[in-house]
C-alpha atoms as a PDB file:
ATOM      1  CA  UNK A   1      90.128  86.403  90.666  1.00  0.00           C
ATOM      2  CA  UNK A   2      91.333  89.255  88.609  1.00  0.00           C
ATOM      3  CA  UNK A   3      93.477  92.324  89.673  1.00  0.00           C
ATOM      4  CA  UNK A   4      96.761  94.303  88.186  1.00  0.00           C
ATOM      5  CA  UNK A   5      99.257  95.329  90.150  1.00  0.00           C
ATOM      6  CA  UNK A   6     102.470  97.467  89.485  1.00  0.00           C
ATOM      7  CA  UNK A   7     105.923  94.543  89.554  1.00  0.00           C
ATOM      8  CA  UNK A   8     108.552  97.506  89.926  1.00  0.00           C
ATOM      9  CA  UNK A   9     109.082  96.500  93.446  1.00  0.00           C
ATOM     10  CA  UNK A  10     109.536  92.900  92.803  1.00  0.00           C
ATOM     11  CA  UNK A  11     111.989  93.732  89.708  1.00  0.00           C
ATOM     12  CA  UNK A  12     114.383  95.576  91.747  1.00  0.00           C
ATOM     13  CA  UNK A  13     115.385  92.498  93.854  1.00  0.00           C
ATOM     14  CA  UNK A  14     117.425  91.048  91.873  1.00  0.00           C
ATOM     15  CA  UNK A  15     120.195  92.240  89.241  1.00  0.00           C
ATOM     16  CA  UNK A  16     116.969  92.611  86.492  1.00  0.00           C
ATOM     17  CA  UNK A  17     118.026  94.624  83.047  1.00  0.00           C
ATOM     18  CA  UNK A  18     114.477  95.796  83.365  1.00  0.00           C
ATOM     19  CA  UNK A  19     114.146  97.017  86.656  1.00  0.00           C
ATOM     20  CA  UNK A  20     114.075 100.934  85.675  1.00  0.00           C
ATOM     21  CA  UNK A  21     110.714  99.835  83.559  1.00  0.00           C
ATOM     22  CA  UNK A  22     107.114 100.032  85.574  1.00  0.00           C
ATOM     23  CA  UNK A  23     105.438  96.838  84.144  1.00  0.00           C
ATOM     24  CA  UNK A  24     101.461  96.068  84.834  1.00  0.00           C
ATOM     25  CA  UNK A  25     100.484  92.315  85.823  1.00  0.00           C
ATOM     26  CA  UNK A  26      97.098  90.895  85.854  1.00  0.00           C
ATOM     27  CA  UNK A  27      96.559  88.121  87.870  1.00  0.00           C
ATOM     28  CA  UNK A  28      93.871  85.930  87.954  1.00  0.00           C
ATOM     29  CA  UNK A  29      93.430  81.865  88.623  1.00  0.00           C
ATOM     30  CA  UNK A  30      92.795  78.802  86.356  1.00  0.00           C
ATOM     31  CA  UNK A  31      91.703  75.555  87.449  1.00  0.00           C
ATOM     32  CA  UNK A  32      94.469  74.976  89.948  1.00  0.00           C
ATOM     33  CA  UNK A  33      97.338  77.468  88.034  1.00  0.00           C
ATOM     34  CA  UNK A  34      97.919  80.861  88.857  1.00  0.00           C
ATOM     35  CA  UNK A  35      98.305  83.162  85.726  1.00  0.00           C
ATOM     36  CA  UNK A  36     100.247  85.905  85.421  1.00  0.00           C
ATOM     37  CA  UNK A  37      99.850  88.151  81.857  1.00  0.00           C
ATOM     38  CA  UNK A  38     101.908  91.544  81.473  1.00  0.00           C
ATOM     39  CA  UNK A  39      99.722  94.550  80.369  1.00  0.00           C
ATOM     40  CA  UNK A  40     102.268  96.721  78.465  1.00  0.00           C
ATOM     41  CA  UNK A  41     103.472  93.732  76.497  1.00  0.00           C
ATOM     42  CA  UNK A  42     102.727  89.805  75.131  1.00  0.00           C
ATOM     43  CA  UNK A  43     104.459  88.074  77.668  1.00  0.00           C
ATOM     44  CA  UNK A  44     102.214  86.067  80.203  1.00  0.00           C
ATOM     45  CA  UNK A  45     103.732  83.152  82.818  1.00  0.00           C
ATOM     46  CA  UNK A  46     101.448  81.146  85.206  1.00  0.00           C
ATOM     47  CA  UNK A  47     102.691  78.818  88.675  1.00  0.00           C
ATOM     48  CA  UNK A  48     100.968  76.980  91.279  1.00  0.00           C
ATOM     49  CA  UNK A  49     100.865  80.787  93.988  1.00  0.00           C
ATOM     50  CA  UNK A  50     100.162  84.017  93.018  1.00  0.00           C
ATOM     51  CA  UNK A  51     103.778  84.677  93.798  1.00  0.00           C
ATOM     52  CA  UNK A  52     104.863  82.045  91.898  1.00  0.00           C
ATOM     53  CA  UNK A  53     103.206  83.290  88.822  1.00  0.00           C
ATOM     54  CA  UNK A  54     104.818  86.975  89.330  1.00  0.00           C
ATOM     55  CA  UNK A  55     108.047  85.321  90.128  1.00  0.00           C
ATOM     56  CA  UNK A  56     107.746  83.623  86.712  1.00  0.00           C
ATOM     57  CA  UNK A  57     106.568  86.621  84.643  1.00  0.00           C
ATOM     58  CA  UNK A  58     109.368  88.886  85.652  1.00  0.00           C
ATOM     59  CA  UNK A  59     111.831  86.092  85.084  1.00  0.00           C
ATOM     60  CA  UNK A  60     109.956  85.954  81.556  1.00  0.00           C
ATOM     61  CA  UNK A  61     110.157  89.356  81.208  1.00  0.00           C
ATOM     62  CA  UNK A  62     113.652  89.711  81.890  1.00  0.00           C
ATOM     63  CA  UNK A  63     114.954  87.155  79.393  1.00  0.00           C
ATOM     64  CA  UNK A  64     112.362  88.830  76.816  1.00  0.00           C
ATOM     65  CA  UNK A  65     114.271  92.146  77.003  1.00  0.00           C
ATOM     66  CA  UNK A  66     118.371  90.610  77.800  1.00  0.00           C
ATOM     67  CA  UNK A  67     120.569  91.510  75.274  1.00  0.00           C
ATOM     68  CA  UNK A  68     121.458  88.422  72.868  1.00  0.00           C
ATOM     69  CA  UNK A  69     124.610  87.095  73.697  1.00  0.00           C
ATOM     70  CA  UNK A  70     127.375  85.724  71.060  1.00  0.00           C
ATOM     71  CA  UNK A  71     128.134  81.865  71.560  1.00  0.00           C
ATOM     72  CA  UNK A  72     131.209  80.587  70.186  1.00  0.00           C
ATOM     73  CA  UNK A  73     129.655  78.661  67.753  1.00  0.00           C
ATOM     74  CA  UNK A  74     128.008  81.230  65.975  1.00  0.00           C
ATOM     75  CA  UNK A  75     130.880  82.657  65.655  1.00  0.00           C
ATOM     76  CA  UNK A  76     133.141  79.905  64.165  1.00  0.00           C
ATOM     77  CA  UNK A  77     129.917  79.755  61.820  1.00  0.00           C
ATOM     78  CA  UNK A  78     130.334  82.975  60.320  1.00  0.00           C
ATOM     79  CA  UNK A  79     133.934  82.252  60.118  1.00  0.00           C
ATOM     80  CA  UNK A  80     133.253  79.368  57.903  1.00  0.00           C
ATOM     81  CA  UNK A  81     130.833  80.776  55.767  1.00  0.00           C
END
C-alpha cells in the first residue's frame, strides 16, 4: 500500500518548530511495519499503524529541523581549551 498525503494538519497539534512547513509523506507497509518516508526531504520513520508511522516521522522531522541547543558541558569545554 502506497499513498502521500499532506502532514500539515497533524504538525499543528502540538508546539512543532515546523508546523508553518507543508511536508509530503508516503506511506506504504512492510512485512508487519508501517513506513513512513518524507518527500521534500531524507527523513523516513516506520511503527506498527499507519498513524504510528506519521506520528513518528513528524516527531523525526521536528528534531531534524530544532535548533541545537548549548549543554553546559560544551561550554566548560571551550572554556578549557
Amino acid at each position: 500500500m502506497q499513498g502521500a498525503c499532506t502532514v500539515i494538519g497533524n504538525l499543528e497539534k502540538g508546539k512543532s518548530k515546523v508546523k508553518n512547513q507543508t511536508f509530503t509523506a508516503s506511506i506504504w507497509q512492510e512485512d508487519d511495519w508501517f513506513i513512513a518516508q518524507c518527500l521534500e526531504v531524507d527523513i523516513a520513520s516506520q511503527g506498527e499503524s499507519e498513524e504510528a508511522a506519521l506520528d513518528n516521522l513528524i516527531e523525526a522531522l521536528e528534531l531534524s529541523f530544532e535548533s541545537p541547543q548549548p549543554s553546559l558541558k560544551n561550554f566548560k569545554e571551550c572554556l578549557l581549551k
